[in-house]
Each structure stands twice: as structure tokens, then as C-alpha cells.
Protein backbone atom coordinates (compact mmCIF):
# COMPACT_ATOMS: atom_id res chain seq x y z
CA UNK A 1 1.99 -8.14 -22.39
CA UNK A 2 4.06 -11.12 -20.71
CA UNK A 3 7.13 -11.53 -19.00
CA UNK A 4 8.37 -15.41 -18.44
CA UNK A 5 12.31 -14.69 -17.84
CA UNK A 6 13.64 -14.21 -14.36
CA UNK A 7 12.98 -10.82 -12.67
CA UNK A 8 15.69 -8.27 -12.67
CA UNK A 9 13.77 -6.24 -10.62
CA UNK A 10 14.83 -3.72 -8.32
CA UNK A 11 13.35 -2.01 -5.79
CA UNK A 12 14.17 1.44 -3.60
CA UNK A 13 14.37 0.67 -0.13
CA UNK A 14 13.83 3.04 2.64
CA UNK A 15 15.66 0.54 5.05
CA UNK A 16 19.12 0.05 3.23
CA UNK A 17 18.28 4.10 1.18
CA UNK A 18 19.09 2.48 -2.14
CA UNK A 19 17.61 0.07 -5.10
CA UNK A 20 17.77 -3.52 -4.07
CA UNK A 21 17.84 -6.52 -6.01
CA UNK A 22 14.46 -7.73 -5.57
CA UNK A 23 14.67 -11.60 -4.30
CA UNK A 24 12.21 -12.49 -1.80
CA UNK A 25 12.83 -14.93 1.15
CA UNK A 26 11.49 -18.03 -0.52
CA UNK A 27 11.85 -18.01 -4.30
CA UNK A 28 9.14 -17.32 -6.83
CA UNK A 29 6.85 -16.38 -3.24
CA UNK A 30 5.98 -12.74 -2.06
CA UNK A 31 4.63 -11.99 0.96
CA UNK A 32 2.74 -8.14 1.41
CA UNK A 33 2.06 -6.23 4.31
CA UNK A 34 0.52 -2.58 3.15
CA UNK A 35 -1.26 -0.54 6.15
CA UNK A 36 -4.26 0.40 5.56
CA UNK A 37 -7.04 2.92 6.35
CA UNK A 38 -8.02 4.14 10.02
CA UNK A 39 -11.89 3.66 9.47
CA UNK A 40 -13.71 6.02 11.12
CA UNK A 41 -14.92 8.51 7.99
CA UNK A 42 -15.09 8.17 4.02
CA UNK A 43 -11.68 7.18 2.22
CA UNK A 44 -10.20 10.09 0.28
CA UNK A 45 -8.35 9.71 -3.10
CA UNK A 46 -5.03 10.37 -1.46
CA UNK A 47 -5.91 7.09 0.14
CA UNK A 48 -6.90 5.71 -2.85
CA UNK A 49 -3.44 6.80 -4.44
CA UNK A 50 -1.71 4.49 -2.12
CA UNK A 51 -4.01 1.62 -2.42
CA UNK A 52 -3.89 1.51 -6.71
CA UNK A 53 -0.02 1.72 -6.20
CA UNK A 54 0.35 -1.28 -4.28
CA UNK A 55 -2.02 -2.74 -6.40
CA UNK A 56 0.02 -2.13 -9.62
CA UNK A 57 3.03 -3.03 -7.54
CA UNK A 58 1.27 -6.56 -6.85
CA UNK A 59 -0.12 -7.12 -10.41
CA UNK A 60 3.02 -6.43 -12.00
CA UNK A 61 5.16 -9.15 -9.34
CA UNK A 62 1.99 -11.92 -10.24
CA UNK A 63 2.34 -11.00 -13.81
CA UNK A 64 6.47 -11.68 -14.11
CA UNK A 65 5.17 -15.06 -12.10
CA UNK A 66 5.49 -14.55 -8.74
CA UNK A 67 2.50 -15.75 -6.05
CA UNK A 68 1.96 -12.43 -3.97
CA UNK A 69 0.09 -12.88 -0.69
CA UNK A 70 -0.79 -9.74 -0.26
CA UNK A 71 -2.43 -8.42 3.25
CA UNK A 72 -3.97 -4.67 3.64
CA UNK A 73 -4.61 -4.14 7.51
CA UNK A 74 -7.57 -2.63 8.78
CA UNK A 75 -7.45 0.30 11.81
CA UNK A 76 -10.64 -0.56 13.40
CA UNK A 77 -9.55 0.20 17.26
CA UNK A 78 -8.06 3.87 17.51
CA UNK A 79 -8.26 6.91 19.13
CA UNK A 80 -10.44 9.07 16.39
CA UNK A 81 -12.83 6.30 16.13
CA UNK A 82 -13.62 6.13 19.29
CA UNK A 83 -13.89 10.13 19.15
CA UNK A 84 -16.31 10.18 16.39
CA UNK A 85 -18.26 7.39 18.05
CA UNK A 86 -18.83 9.77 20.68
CA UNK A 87 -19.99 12.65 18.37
CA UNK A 88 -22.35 10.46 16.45
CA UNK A 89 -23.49 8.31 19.70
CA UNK A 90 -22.32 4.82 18.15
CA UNK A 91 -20.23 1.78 19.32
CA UNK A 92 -16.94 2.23 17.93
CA UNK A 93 -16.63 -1.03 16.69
CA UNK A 94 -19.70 -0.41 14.61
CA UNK A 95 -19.01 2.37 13.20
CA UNK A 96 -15.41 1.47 12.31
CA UNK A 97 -17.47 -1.49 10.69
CA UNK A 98 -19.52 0.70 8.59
CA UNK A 99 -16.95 2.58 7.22
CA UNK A 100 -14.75 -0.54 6.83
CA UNK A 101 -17.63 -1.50 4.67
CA UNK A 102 -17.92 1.74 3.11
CA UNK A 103 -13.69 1.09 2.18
CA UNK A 104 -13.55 -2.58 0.53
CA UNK A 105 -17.04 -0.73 -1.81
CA UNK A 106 -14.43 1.80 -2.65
CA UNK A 107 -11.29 -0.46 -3.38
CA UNK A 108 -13.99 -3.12 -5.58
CA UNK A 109 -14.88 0.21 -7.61
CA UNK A 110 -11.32 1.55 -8.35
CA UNK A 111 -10.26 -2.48 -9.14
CA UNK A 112 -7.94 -2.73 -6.53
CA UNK A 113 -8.39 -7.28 -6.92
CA UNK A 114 -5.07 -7.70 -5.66
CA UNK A 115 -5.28 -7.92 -2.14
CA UNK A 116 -5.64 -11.57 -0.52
CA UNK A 117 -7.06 -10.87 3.34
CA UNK A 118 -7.94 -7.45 4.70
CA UNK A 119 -7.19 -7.92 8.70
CA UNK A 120 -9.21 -6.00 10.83
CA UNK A 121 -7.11 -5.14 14.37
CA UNK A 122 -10.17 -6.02 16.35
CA UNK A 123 -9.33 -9.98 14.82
CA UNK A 124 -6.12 -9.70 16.61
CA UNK A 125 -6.44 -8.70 20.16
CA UNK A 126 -5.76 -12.35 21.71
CA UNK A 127 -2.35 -12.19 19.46
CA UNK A 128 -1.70 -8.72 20.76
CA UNK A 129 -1.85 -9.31 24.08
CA UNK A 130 0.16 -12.41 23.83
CA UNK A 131 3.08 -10.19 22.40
CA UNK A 132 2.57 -7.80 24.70
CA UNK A 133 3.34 -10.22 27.49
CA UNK A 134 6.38 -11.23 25.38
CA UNK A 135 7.91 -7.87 25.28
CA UNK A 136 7.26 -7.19 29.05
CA UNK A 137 9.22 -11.04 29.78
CA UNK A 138 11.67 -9.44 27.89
CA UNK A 139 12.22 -6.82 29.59
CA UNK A 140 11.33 -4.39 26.84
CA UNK A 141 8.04 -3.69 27.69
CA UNK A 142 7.14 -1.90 31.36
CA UNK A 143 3.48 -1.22 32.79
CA UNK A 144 3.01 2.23 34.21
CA UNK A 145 -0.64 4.01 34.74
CA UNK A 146 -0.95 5.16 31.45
CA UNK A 147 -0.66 1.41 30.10
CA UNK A 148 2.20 -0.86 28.51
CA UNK A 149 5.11 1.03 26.60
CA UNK A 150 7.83 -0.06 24.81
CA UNK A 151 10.98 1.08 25.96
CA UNK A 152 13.34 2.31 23.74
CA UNK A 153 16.22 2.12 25.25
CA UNK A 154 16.48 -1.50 24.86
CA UNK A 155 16.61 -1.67 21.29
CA UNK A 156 19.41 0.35 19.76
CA UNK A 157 18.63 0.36 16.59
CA UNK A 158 15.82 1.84 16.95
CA UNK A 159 15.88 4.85 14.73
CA UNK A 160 17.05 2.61 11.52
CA UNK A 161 14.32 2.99 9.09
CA UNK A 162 13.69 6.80 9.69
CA UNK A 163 17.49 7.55 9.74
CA UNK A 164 17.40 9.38 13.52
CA UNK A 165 18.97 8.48 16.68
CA UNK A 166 17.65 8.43 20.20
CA UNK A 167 18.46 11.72 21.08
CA UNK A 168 16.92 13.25 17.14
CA UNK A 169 13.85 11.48 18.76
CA UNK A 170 13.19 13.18 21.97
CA UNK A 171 11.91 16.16 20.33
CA UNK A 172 8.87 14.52 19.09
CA UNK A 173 5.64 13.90 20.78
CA UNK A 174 5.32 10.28 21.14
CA UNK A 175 2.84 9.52 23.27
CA UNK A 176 3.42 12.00 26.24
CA UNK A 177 3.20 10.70 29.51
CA UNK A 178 5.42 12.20 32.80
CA UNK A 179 5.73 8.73 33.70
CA UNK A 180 7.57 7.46 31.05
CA UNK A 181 11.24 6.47 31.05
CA UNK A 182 12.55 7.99 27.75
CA UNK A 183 10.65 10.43 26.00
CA UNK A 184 10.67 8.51 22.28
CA UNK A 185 9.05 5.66 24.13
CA UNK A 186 5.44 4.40 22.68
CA UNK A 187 2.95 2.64 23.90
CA UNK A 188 1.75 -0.98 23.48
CA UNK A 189 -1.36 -1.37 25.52
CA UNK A 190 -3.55 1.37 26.71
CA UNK A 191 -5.29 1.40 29.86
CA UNK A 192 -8.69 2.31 29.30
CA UNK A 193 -10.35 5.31 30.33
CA UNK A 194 -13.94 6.26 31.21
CA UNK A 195 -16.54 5.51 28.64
CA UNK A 196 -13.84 3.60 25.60
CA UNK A 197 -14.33 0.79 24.76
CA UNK A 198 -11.70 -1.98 26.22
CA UNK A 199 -10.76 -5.56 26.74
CA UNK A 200 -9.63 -7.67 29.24
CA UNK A 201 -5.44 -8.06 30.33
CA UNK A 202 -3.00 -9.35 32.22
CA UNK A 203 -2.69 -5.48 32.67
CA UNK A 204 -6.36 -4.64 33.65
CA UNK A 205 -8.77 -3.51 30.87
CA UNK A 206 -7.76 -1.36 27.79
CA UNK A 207 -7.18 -1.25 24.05
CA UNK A 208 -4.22 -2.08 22.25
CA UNK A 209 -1.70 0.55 20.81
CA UNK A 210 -1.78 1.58 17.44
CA UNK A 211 1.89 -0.10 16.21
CA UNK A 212 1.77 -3.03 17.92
CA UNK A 213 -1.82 -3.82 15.54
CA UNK A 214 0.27 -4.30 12.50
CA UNK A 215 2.81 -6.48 14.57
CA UNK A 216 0.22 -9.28 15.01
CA UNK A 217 -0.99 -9.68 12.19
CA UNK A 218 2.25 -10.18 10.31
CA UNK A 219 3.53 -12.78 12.54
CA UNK A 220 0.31 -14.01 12.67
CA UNK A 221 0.29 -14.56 8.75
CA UNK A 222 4.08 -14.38 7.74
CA UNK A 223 6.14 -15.20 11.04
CA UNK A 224 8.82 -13.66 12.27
CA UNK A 225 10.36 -12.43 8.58
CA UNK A 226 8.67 -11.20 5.35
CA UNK A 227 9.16 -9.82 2.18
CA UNK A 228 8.02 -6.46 1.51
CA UNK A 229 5.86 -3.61 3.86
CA UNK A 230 4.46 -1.08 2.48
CA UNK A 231 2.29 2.43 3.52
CA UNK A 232 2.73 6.08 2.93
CA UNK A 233 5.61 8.26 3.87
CA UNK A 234 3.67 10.05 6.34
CA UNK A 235 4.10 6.43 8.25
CA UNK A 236 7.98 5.86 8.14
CA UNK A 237 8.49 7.74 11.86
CA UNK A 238 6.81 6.48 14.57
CA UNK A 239 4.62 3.86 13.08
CA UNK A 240 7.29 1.93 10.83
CA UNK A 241 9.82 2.01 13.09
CA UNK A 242 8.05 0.99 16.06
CA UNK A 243 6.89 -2.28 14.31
CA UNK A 244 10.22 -3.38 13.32
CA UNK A 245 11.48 -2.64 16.96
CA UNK A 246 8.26 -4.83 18.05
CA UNK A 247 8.74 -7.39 16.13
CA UNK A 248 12.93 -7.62 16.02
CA UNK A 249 13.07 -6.78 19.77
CA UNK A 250 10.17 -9.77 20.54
CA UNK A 251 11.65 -12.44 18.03
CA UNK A 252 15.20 -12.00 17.79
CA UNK A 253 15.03 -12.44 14.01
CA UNK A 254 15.63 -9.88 11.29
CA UNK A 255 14.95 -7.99 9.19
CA UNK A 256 11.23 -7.69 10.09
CA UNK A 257 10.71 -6.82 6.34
CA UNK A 258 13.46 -7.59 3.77
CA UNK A 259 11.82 -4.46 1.50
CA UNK A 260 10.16 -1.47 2.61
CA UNK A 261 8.37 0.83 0.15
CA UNK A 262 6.67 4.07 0.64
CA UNK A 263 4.24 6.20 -1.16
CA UNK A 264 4.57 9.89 -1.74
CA UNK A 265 1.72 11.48 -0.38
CA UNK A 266 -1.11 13.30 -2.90
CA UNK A 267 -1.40 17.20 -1.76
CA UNK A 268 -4.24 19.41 -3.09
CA UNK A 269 -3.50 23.45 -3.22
CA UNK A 270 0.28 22.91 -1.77
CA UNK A 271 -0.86 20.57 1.05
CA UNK A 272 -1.05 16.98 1.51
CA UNK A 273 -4.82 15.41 1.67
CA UNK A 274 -6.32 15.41 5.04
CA UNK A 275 -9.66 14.54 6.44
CA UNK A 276 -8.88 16.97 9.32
CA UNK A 277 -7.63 19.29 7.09
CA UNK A 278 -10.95 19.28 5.37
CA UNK A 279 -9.20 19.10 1.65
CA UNK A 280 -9.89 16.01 0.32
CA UNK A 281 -12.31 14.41 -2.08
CA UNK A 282 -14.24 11.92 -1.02
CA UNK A 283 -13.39 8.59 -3.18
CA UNK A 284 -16.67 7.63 -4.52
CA UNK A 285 -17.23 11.35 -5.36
CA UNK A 286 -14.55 11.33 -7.64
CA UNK A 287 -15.34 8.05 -9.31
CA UNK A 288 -18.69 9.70 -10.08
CA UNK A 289 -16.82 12.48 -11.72
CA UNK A 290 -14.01 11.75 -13.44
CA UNK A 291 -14.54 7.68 -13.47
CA UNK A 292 -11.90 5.07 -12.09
CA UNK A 293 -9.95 4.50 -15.09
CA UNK A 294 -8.79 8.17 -14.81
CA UNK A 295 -8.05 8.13 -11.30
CA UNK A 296 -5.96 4.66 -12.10
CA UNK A 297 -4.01 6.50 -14.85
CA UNK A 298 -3.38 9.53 -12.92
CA UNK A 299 -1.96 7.69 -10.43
CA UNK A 300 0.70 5.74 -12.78
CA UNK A 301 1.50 8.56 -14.58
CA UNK A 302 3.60 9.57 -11.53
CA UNK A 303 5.90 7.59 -9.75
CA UNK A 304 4.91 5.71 -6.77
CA UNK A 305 7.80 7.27 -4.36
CA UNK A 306 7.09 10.69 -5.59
CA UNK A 307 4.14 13.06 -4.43
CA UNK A 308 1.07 14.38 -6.72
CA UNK A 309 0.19 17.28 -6.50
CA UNK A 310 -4.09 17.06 -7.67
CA UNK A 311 -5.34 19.50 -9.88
CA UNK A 312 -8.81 18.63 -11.78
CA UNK A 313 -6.86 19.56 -15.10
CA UNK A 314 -4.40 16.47 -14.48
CA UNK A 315 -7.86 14.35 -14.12
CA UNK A 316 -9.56 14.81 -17.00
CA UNK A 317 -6.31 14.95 -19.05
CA UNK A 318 -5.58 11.59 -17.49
CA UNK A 319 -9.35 10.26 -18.09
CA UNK A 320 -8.66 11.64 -21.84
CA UNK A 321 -5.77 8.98 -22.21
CA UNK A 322 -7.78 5.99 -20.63
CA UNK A 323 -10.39 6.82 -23.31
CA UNK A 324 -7.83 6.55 -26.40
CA UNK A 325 -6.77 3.09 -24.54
CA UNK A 326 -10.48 1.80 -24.54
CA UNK A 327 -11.40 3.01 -27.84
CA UNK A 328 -7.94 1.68 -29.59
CA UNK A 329 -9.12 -1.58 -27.93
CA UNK A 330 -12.18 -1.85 -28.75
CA UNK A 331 -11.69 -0.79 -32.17
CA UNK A 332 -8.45 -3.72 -32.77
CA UNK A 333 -10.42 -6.19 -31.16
CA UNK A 334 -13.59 -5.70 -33.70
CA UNK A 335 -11.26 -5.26 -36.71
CA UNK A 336 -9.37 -8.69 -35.34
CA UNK A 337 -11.67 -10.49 -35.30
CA UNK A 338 -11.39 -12.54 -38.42
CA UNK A 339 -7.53 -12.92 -37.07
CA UNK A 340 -8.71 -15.24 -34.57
CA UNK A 341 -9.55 -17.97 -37.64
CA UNK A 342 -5.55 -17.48 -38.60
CA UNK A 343 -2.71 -18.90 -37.11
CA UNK A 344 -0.07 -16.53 -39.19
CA UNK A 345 1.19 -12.98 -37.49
CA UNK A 346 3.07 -10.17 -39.12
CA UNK A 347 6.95 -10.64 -38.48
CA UNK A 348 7.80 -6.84 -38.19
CA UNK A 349 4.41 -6.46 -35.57
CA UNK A 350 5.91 -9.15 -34.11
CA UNK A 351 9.81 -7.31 -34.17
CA UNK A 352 8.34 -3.58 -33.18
CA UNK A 353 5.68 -4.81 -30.16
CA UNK A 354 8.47 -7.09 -28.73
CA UNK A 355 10.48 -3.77 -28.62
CA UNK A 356 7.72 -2.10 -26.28
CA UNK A 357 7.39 -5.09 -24.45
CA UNK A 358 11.24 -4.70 -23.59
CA UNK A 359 10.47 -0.84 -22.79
CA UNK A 360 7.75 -1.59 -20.46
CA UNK A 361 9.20 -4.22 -18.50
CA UNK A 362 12.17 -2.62 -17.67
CA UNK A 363 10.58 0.41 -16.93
CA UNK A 364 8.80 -1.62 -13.99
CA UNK A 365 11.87 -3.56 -13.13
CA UNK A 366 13.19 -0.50 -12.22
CA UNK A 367 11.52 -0.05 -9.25
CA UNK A 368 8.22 -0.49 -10.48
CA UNK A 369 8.65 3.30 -12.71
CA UNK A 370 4.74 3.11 -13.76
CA UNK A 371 5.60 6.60 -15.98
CA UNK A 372 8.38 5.04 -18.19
CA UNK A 373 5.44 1.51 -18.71
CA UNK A 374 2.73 4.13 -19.61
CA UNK A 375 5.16 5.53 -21.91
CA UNK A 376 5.45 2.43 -23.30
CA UNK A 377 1.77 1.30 -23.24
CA UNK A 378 0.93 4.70 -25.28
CA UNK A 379 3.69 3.96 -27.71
CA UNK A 380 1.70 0.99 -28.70
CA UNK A 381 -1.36 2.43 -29.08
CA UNK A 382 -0.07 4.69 -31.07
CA UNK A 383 0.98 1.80 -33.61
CA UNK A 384 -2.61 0.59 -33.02
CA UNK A 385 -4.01 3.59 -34.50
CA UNK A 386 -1.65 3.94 -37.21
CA UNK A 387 -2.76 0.11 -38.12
CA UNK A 388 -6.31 0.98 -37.63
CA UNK A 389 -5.89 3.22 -40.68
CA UNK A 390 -5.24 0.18 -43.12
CA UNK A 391 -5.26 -2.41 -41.07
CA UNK A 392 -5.07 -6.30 -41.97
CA UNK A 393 -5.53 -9.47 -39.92
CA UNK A 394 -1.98 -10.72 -39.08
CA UNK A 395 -0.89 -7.43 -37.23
CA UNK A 396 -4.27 -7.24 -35.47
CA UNK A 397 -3.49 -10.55 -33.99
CA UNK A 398 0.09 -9.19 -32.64
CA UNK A 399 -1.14 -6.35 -31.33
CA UNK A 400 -4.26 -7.42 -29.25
CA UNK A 401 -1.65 -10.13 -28.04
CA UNK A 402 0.55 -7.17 -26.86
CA UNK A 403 -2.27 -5.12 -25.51
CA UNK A 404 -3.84 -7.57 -23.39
């Protein structure tokens, strides 16, 4: 299927709570900040639901001719790594190496190609520091024993992506620390404690926070202003939110992200996918099980924003469907192939496929609505096995046109 007319795309954004126009900074150029995984055990297919729908998402804006730069950060410095490190007697930075290893395997075998640069936080540490100083000349950031925090009070908007104010805030648990000035304050640089592993500050030795990690490596990569972030819901309040009030309350400049996106969670039994819950299954495990092309159908047969609940039945029903893709394909494409030597194509192929070309692409203009395009895609597979039953060369050519 292709697209060559200008996108009418629109997007849902959790920062304005309603579908956008989709027109990025500089025309006919994305730029794609998704968070990725904390690496300190095996990725989970609730991770790997997140990861295939960004990847659609970036497919889909290459394939209606944008250029997507698309960067997937990697958690290598955080507070369960360097607890597990401790159970298993390993450097942290090792093991979160290992099982950062252990992720790209996992994102190579479910054909998640879209990504341009995974960024490990370790990379970033001279950058993070150097903001870090930048918020304290500001007078945003303050030094107490715990470490750096940000505080809150200085940037009133803080609260605008998860739709609370200050005071909604207070009654989370943000980083406790007596010491603090306002509770919903977070910290930026952590002052290392007996045994972790640390680095070398302005501040004395210590690790950075967990927000400020994504901070530096956008403006690293994009600058000050970008055009879509994306991650899970679970990540709106405090992650989200602290990295625009980084960024915006360091630079000046906003938005920090012109788009931001979020994934509904996947929730096994009633409850979302944990590894400290102990519910989840392992990614590779389920590769070996149900193979990747069900797991990638699964996932587009619900809608990006909207939670899956994962039941083995809804597996293997969606690995059924992948194998009727395959085998229509394979079947056209041997029965086409004396349709290759012809130049001619069958006018009403041509009339009905450009029909379900029109159904797919505005089901993913409207805000990338993978359900409706599957719809669509199984529509036409249906016509391929209806043409598979007498089929001749000049609709074989339309349709592996269409399918590809």
C-alpha cells in the first residue's frame, strides 16, 4: 500500500487532551523520543506492546513520506539495578549491559527496525551534569544532603501534562526527603550512598536522577523543541512531567514536545504486567510460543491508547490471522508470477483495492487507529482469496501491488 498525498493525520494528545493536526516543527521531518526499558531483568510482552506500537506509529509516518528520527532511551543507571546488582554480586553497569543486550535481541526478533539510536543514560552523564548546573544557576535547582532537586515551586505549570495542580501533588510520594522544600519536588542528582556506584560533581559524588536521563538526551539530539514523546501511561505523572519542567524551566523554550502519545498498558488476570508483580511473560518465551507475527497482530488489533487485556485465546486467534496473511501471500505471489511479464492490470482490481487503500489510510490518519487498517488489510485478503479461486494475471498484479 502507498500514500504520496499530504498527511491529514491527526494525533490524540495528552498535552492539549484532544486530536491534533499532526505537523511537525520542520516539514516533512519527525523527530521521536519513546522511553524505554529500565534494564535490569528480561523484557516482558507488556513491554514489547509499547515498543511494536511506536514502531507501527514510525513505519506508518516513513511510509506517508516523512524522515522519522526516532530515539528509544535506555535506563541503564537506576535504583533496581543497582539492587539486583547487589543480589547477584555484579557491577551495575554490567549487568544493566547484559540485559540491555538481552533487549535490542528481543526488539531484532519482534521486527521492531524502526528505531535510529538507542541512548543508554550512562552516555549522558557529562550532559547531565551540565544541566544540572543550569537548573541550580537558575535558581530552580537547590543542593540539600539527599542530592540536587528540582524545585517545584518555580515552575507553575508544572502539573500540565498530568492535569493536577501543586497542591493534587503533595499527596504523592515523590522522592521523600524531610529536607525538601515542597513535597512534589524530585530529584536531579543523587548523592551517593555506601557501596552504589557514582560519579564525580560539582555536588560531590552520586548518580543522576531518573527524569533528568531523558532530558539530556533530547537536547542532546533534538535541542530545546521536538516533535513527538512517547512511553506508557504508567509514565505521564512524575516522569513526563518532570522532563518537560526540566527542559522548559532550563531553556526557556516550549513546548518541550509538540505531541505526546501514550500507550495503554497490557494487564494479565485484571492487572497490568509487572516484573515485581511476578505476572508477566517473558518476551522471548512468547516468541517461542505463539511466534512474533502473532504478538505483532495482537497488538494492532487494539488501539494503541487503549489497554489489552492478555488472554492466550486472543494469541493464537491473532497468530491464526497472521497465518491467512502469509499464506494469501504466498499463494498470489506464486500464481502472479507470470503477471510480472505484463504491463496490463484489471481496471475494477484497480477501482475496489484503491477503495481499501482509502480505508486503511484514514484509519491511521486518525490517530494511527491500527484496528480500523487491519480491518482494512483483512478486507483485502479476503478479495485475494476470492481471486485465488479463478484467478488470472492482471488482478494478481493489482493485488500483490496493494498487499505489499
Amino acid at each position: 500500500m502507498t500514500r504520496t498525498a499530504e498527511s491529514s493525520l491527526r494525533v490524540y494528545n495528552t498535552l492539549t487532551r484532544s486530536l491534533d493536526q499532526f505537523r511537525p516543527i520542520h516539514p516533512g521531518r519527525v523527530n521521536m523520543f519513546v522511553c524505554g526499558p529500565t534494564v535490569y531483568d528480561s523484557s516482558h510482552i507488556g513491554h514489547a506492546k509499547t515498543y511494536v506500537d511506536y514502531d507501527m506509529i514510525a513505519r506508518y509516518l516513513r511510509r506517508i513520506g516523512y524522515s522519522v528520527f526516532f530515539v528509544l532511551n535506555i535506563t541503564d543507571i537506576d535504583d533496581r539495578i543497582i539492587s539486583r546488582a547487589r543480589e547477584t554480586g555484579e557491577d551495575p553497569l554490567r549487568l544493566s549491559s547484559r540485559y540491555a543486550q538481552a533487549f535490542f535481541k528481543d526488539m531484532k526478533d519482534l521486527r521492531v527496525e524502526s528505531i535510529n539510536l538507542y541512548a543508554k543514560a550512562s552516555d549522558y552523564v557529562p550532559e547531565i551534569i551540565d544541566q544540572v548546573q543550569g537548573l541550580i544557576d537558575k535558581g530552580i535547582g537547590y543542593q540539600i544532603a539527599g542530592g540536587v532537586y528540582y524545585d517545584t515551586s518555580k515552575f507553575p505549570e508544572y502539573g500540565k501534562l498530568s492535569r493536577q495542580n501543586l497542591e493534587q501533588l503533595t499527596v504523592h510520594r515523590i522522592d521523600p526527603d524531610p529536607d525538601k522544600r515542597n513535597p512534589s519536588d524530585f530529584v536531579i542528582w543523587k548523592s551517593q550512598k555506601p557501596g552504589e556506584i557514582s560519579w564525580d560533581s560539582p555536588w560531590g559524588k552520586g548518580r543522576p536522577g531518573w527524569h533528568i536521563e531523558d532530558t539530556a538526551i533530547t537536547l542532546t539530539h533534538f535541542g530545546p523543541t521536538y516533535d513527538l514523546h512517547g512511553g506508557g501511561t504508567d509514565l505521564i505523572f512524575p516522569h513526563h512531567e518532570a522532563e518537560i519542567a526540566q527542559a522548559e524551566g532550563l531553556t526557556g523554550k516550549k513546548p518541550l514536545a509538540k505531541y505526546w502519545l501514550h500507550t495503554g498498558l497490557l494487564s494479565i488476570s485484571g492487572r497490568d504486567m509487572h516484573k515485581s508483580l511476578g505476572n508477566f511473560i517473558p518476551i522471548q518465551e512468547a516468541i517461542q510460543r505463539f511466534g512474533v507475527s502473532a504478538l505483532r497482530v495482537l497488538y494492532a488489533s487494539t488501539h494503541y491508547r487503549s489497554p489489552l487485556e492478555f488472554t492466550e485465546e486472543a494469541l493464537t486467534q491473532a497468530g491464526s490471522l497472521a497465518r491467512r496473511f502469509r499464506r494469501a501471500y504466498d499463494q498470489l505471489e506464486r500464481v502472479g508470477t507470470d503477471s510480472h511479464k505484463s504491463k496490463a492490470r484489471d481496471p475494477e482490481a484497480i477501482k475496489t483495492t484503491e477503495g481499501i487503500e482509502r480505508e486503511f489510510f484514514a484509519a491511521m490518519d486518525d490517530d494511527f487507529n491500527t484496528p480500523g487498517a487491519l480491518a482494512a488489510y483483512t478486507k483485502l485478503v479476503g478479495m485475494v482469496e476470492e481471486h485465488l479461486r479463478s484467478p488470472n494475471p492482471q488482478s494478481a498484479k493489482v493485488l500483490l501491488e496493494t498487499m505489499k
